[in-house]
N, C-alpha and C. Protein backbone atom coordinates (compact mmCIF):
# COMPACT_ATOMS: atom_id res chain seq x y z
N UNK A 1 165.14 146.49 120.06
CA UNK A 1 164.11 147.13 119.29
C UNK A 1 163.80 146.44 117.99
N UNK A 2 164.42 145.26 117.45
CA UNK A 2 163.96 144.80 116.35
C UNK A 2 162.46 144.45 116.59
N UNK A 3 162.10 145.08 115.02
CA UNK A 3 160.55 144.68 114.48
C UNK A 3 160.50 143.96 112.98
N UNK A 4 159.85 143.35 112.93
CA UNK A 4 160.49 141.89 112.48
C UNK A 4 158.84 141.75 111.64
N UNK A 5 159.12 141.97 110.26
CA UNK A 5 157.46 141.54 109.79
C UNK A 5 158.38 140.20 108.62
N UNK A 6 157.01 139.32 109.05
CA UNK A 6 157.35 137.95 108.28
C UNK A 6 155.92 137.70 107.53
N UNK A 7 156.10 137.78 105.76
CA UNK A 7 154.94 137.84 104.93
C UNK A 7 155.31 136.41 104.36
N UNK A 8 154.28 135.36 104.71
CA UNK A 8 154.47 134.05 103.94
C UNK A 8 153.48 133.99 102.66
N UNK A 9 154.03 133.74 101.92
CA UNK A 9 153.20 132.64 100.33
C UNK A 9 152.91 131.43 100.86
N UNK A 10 151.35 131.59 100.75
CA UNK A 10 150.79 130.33 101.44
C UNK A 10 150.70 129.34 100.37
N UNK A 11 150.48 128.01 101.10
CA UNK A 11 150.68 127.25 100.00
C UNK A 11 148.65 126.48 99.31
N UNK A 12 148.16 126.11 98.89
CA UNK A 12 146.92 125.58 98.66
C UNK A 12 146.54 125.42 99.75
N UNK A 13 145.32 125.64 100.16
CA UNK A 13 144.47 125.61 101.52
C UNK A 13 145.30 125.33 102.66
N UNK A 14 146.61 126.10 102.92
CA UNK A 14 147.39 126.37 103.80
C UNK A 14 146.81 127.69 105.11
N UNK A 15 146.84 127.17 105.95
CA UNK A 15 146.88 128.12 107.07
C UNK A 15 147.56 128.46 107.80
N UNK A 16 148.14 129.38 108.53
CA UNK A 16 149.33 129.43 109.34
C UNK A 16 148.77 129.65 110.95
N UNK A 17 149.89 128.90 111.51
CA UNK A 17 149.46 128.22 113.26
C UNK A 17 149.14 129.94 113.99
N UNK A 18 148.40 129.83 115.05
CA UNK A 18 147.77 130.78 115.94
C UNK A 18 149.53 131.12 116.51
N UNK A 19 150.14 130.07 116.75
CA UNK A 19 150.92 130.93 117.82
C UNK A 19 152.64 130.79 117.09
N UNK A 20 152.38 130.75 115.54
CA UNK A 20 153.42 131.02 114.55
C UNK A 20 154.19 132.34 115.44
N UNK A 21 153.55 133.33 115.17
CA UNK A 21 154.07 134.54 115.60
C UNK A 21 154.94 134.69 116.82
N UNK A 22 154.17 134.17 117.96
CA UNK A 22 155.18 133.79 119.50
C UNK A 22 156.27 133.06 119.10
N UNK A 23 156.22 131.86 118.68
CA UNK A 23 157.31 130.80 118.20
C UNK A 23 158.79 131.99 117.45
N UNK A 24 157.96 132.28 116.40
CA UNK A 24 158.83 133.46 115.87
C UNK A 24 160.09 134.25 116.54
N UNK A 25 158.47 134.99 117.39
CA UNK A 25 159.26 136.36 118.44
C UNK A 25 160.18 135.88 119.28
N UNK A 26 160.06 134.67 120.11
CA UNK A 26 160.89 133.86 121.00
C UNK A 26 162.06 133.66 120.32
N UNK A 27 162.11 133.00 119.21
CA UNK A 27 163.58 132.47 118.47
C UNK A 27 164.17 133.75 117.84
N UNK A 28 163.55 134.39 117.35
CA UNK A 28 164.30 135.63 116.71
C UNK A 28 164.51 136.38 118.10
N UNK A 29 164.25 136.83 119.20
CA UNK A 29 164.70 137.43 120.86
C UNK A 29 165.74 136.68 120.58
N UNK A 30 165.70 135.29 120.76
CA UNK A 30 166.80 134.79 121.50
C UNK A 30 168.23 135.21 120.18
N UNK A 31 168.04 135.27 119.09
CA UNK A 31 168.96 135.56 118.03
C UNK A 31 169.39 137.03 118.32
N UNK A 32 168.47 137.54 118.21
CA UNK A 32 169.27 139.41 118.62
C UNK A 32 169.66 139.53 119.62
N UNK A 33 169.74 138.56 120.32
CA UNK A 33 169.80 138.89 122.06
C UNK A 33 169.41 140.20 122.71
N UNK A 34 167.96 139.96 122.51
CA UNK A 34 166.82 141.32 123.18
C UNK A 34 166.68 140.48 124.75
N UNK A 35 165.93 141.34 125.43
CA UNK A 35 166.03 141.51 126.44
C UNK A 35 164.28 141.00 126.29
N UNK A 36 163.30 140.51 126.81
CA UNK A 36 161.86 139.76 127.25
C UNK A 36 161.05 141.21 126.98
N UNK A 37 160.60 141.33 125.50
CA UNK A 37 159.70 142.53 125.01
C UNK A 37 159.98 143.38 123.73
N UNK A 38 161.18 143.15 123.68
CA UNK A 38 162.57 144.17 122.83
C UNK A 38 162.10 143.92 121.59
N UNK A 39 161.49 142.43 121.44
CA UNK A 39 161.80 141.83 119.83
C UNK A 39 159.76 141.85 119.26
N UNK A 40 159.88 142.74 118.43
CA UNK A 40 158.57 142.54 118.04
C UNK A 40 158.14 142.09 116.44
N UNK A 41 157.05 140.94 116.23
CA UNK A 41 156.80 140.22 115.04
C UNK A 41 155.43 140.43 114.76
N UNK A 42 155.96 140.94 113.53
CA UNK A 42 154.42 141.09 112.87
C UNK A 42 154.60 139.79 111.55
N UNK A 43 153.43 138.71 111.55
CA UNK A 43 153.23 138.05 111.04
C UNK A 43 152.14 138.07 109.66
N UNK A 44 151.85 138.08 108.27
CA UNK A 44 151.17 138.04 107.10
C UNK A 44 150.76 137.25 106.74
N UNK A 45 149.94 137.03 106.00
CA UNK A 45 150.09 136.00 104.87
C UNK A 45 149.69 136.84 103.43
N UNK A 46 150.15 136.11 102.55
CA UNK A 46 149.97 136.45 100.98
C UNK A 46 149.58 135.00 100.22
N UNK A 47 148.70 135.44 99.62
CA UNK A 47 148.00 134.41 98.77
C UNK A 47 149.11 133.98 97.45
N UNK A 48 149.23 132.58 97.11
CA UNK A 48 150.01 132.66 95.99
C UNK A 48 149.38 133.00 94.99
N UNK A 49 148.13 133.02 94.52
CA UNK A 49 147.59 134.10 93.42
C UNK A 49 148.32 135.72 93.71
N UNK A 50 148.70 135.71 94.82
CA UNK A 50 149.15 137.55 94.41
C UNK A 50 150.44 137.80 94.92
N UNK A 51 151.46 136.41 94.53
CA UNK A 51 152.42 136.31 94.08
C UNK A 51 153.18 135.95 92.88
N UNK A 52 153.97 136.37 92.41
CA UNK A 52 154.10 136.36 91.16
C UNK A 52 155.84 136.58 91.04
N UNK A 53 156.31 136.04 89.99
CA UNK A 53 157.84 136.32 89.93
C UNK A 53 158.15 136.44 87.83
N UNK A 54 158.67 137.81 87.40
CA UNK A 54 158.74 137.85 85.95
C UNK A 54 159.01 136.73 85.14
N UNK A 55 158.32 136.11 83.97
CA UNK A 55 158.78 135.54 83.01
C UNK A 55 158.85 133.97 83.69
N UNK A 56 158.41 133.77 84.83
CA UNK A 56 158.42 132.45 85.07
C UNK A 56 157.29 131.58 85.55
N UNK A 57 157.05 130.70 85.18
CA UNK A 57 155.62 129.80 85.82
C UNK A 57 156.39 128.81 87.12
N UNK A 58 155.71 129.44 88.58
CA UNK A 58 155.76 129.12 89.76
C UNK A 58 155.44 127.84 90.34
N UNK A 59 155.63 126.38 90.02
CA UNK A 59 154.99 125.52 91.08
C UNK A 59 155.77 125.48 91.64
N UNK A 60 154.82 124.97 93.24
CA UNK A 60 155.45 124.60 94.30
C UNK A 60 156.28 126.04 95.05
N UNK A 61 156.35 126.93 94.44
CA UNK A 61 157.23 128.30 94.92
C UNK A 61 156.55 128.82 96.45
N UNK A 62 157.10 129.02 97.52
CA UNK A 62 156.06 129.84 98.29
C UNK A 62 157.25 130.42 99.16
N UNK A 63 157.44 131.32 98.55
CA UNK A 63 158.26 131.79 99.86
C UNK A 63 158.21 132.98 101.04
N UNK A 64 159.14 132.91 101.80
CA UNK A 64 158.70 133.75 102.88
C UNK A 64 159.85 134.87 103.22
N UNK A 65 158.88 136.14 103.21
CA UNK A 65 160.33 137.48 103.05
C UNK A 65 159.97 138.27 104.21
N UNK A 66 161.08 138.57 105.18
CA UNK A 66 161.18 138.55 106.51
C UNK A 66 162.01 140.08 106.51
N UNK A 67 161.12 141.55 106.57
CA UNK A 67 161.84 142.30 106.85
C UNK A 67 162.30 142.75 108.66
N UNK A 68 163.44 143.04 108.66
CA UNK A 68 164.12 142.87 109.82
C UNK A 68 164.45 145.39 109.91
N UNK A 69 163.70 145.43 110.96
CA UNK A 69 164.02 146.98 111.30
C UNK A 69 165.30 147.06 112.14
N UNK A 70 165.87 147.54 112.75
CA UNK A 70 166.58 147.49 114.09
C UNK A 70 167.57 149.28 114.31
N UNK A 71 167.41 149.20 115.59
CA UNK A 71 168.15 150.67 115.70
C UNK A 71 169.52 150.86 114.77
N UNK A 72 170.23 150.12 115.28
CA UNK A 72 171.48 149.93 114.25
C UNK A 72 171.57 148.53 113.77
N UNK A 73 172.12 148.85 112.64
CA UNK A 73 172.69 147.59 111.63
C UNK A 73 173.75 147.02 112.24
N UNK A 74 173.61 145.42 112.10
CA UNK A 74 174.89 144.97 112.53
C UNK A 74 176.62 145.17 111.44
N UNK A 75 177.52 144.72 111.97
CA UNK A 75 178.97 144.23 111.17
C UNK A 75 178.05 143.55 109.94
N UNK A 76 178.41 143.50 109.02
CA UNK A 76 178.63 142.77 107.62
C UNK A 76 178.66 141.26 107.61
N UNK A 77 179.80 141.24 108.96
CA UNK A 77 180.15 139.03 109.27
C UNK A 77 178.54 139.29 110.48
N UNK A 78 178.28 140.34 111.24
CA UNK A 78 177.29 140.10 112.15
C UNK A 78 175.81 139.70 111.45
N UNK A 79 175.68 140.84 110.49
CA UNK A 79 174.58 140.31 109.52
C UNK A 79 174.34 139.02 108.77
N UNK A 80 175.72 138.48 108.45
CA UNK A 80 175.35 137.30 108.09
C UNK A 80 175.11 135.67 108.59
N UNK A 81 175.61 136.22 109.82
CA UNK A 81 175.73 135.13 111.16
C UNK A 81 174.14 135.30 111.00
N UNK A 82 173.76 136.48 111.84
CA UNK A 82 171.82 136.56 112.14
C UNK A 82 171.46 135.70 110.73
N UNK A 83 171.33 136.20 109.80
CA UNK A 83 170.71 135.36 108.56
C UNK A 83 170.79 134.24 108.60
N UNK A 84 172.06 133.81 108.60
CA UNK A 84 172.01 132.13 109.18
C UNK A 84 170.79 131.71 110.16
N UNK A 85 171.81 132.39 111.02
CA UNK A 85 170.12 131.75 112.36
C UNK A 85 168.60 132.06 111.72
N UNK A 86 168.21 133.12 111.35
CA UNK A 86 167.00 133.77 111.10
C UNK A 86 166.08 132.95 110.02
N UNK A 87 167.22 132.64 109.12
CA UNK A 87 166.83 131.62 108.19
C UNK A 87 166.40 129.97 108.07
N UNK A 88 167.59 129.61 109.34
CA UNK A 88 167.22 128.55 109.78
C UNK A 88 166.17 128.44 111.08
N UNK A 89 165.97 129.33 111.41
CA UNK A 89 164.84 129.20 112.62
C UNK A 89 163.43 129.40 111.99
N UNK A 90 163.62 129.89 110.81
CA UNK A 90 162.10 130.18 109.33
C UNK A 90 161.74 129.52 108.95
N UNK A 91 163.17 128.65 108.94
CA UNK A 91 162.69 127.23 107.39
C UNK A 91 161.75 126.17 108.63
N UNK A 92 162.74 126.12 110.47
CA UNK A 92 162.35 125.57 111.07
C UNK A 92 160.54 125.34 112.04
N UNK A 93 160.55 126.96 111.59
CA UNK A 93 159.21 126.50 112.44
C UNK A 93 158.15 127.13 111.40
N UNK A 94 158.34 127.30 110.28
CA UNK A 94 157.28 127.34 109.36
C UNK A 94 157.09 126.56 108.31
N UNK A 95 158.46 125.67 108.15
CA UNK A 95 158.54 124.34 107.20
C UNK A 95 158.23 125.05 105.99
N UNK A 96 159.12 125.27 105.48
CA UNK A 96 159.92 125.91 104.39
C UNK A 96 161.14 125.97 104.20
N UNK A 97 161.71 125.29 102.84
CA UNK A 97 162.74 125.03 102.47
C UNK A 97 163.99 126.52 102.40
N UNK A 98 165.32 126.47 103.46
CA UNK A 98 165.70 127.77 103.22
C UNK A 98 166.05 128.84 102.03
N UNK A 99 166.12 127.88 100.37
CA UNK A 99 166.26 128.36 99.81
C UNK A 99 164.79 129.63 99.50
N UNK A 100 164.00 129.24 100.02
CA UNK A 100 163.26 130.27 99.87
C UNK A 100 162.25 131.44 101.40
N UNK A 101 163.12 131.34 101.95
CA UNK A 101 163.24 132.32 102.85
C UNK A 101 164.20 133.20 102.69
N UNK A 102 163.74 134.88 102.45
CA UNK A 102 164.46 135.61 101.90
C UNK A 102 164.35 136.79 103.22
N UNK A 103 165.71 137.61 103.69
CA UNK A 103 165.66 138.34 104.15
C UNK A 103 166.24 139.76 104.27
N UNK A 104 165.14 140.82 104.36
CA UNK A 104 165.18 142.48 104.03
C UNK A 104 166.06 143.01 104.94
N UNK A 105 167.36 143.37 105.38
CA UNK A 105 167.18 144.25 105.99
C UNK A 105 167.18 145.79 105.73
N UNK A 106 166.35 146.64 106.52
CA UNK A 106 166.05 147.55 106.29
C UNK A 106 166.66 149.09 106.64
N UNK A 107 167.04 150.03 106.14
CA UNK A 107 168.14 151.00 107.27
C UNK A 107 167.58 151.17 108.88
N UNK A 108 168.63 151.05 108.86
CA UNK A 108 168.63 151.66 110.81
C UNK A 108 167.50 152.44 111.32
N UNK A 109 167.07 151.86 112.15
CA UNK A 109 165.89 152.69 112.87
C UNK A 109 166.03 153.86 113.80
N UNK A 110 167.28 153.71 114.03
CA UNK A 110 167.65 154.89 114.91
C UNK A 110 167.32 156.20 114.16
N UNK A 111 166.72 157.61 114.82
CA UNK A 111 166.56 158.54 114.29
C UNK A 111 165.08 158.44 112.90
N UNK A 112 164.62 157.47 112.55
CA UNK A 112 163.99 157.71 111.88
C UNK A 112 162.54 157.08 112.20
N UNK A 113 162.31 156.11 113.61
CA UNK A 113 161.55 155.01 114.05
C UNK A 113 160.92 155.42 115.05
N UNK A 114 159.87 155.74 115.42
CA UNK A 114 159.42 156.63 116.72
C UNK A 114 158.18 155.45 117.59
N UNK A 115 158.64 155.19 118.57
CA UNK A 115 157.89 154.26 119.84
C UNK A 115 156.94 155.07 120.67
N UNK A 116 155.87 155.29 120.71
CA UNK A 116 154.43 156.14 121.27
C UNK A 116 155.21 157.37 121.48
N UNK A 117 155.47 157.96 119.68
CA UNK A 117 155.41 159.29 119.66
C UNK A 117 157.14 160.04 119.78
N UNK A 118 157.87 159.32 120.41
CA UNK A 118 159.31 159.36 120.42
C UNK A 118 160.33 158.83 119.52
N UNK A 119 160.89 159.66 118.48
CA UNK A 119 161.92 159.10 118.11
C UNK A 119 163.43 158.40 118.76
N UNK A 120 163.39 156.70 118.36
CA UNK A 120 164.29 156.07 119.03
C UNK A 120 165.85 156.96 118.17
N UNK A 121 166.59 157.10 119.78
CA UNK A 121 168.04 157.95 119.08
C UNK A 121 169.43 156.93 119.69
């Protein structure tokens, strides 16, 4: 059941590829080990005009923040294994340096996440 939204800081007349998103969904499946459907990516973009970070002047900054839903949360060592991969499969197919791929995860979807109308339990 992971749903997976990835918001990039584009960089100057940067565009992001048509099939970013598949590339995505495929490598992050194969990381959660979902099953062919399980893993769903919602892809963004954000302008670096309407990014911004306090008290500091940004070149070159663009980074990309990847919230991660899932029924249950992994182990603590499990979460940080995925980040590894998640991070390196970010930096890999969106070419971005990993220090700035940042990732959310978000509480457990179980009980609070509902799929056409059903809460997942």
């Amino acid at each position: 059941m992971p749903i997976v939204d990835v918001e990039i800081v584009l960089r100057p007349d940067e565009t992001i590829r048509k099939d970013i998103a598949r590339e995505l969904a495929d490598e992050l499946g194969h990381i959660f080990h979902t099953q062919e459907g399980q893993t769903w990516v919602k892809v963004s973009e954000l302008s670096a005009d309407h990014y911004a970070e306090n008290s500091e002047e940004l070149e070159g900054v663009y980074p990309i923040f990847i919230s991660v839903i899932k029924s249950k949360l992994p182990t603590s060592e499990e979460m940080q294994e995925e980040v590894e991969e998640i991070t390196g499969a970010v930096t890999q197919i969106c070419g971005r340096s990993s220090e700035n791929v940042h990732v959310i995860y978000q509480p457990e979807g179980r009980g609070r996440v509902a799929f056409g109308g059903k809460i997942v339990s």
